[in-house]
Protein backbone atom coordinates (compact mmCIF):
# COMPACT_ATOMS: atom_id res chain seq x y z
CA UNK A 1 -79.18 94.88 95.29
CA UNK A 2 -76.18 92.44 95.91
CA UNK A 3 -74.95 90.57 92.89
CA UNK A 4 -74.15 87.18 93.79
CA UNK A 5 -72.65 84.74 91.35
CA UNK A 6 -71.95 81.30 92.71
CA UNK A 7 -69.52 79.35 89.88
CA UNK A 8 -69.37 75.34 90.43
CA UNK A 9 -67.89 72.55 88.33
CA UNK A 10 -70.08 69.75 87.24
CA UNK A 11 -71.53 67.48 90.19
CA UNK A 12 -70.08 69.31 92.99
CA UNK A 13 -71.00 68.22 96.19
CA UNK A 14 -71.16 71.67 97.92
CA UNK A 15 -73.06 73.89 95.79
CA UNK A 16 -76.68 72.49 96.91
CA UNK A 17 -75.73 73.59 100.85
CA UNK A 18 -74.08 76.72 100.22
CA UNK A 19 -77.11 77.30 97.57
CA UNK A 20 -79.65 76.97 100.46
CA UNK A 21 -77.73 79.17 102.91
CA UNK A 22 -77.73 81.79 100.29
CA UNK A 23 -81.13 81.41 99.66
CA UNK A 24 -81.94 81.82 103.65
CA UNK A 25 -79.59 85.07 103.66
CA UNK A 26 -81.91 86.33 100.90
CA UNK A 27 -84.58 87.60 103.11
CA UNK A 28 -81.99 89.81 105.25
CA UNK A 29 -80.11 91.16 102.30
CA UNK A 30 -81.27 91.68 98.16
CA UNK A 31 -79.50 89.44 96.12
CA UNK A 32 -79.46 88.47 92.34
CA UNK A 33 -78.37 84.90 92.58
CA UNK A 34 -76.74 83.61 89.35
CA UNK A 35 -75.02 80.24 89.24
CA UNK A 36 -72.72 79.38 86.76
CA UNK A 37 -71.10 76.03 85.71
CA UNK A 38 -67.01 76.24 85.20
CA UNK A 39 -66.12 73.60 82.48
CA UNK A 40 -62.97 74.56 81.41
CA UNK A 41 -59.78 75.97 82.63
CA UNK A 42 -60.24 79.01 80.21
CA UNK A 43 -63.57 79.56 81.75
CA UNK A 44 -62.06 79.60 85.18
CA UNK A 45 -59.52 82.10 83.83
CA UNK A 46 -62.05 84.18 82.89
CA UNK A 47 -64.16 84.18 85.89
CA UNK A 48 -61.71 84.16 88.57
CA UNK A 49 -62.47 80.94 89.39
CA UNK A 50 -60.57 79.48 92.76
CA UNK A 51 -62.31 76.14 92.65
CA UNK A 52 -65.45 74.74 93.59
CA UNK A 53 -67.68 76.32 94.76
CA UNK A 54 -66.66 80.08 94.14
CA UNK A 55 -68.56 83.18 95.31
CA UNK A 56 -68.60 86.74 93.90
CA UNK A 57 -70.00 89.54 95.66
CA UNK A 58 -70.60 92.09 92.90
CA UNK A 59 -67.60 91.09 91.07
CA UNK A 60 -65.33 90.41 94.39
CA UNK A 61 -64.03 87.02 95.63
CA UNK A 62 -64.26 87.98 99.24
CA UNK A 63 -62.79 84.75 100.40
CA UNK A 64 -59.66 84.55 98.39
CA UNK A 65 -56.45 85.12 100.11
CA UNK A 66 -52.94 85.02 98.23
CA UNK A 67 -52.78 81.01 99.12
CA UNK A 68 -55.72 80.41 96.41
CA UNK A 69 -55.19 78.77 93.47
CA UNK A 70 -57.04 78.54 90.06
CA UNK A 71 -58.12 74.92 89.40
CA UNK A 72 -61.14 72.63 88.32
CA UNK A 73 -61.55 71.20 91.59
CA UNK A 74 -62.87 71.54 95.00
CA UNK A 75 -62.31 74.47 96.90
CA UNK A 76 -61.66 74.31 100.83
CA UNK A 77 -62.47 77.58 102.98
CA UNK A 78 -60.96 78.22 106.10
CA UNK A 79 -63.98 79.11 108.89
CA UNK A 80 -61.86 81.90 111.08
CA UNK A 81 -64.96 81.39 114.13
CA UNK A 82 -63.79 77.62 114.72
CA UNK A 83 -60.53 77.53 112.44
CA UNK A 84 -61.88 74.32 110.72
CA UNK A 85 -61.58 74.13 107.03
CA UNK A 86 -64.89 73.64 104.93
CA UNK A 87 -66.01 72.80 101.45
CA UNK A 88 -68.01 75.87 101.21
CA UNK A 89 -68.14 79.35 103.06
CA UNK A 90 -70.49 79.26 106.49
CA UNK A 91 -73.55 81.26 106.22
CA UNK A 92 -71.42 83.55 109.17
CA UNK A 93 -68.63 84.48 106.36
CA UNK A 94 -71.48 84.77 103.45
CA UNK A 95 -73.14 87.02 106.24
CA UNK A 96 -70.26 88.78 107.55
CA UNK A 97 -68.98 89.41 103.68
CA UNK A 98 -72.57 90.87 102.81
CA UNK A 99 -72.71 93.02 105.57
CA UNK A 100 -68.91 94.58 104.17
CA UNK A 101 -70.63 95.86 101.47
């Protein structure tokens, strides 16, 4: 079982997309989905928190790099396939992150 916790501030745009690409990774892999609202700045502290949205892999924010940043805001991945940057990770990094474990 994968333990995936998915932490989003109030209203953000991306969580519903990356939400239903999690959901159709779910058949290939076990995962505990747990979604979390970030309110505060303490909050984010406490959850490593690197904007919205924000996904743990049992414990492990396996998109961070050293250029992320705590903050209440969105959160812009870089897609290393097509070198675009995105509001969420593409269900290629969820998968490719999933299958590192």
């Amino acid at each position: 079982m994968i333990d995936v916790k998915v932490l989003h501030t109030v209203d953000c745009p991306n969580l519903e997309p990356l939400l239903d690409l999690i959901d159709q990774l779910s058949d290939q892999f076990q995962l505990e989905v747990e979604v979390k609202l970030i309110a505060t700045e303490e909050e984010g502290r406490e959850n490593d928190f690197h904007g919205s949205p924000t996904v743990l892999l049992n414990g492990i924010d396996p998109f961070t790099s050293s250029e992320s940043e705590f903050g209440l805001s969105c959160r812009i991945y870089l897609d290393q396939s097509s070198g675009e940057r995105v509001g969420f990770p593409t269900k290629d990094m969820l998968h490719l992150a999933l299958q590192a474990l």
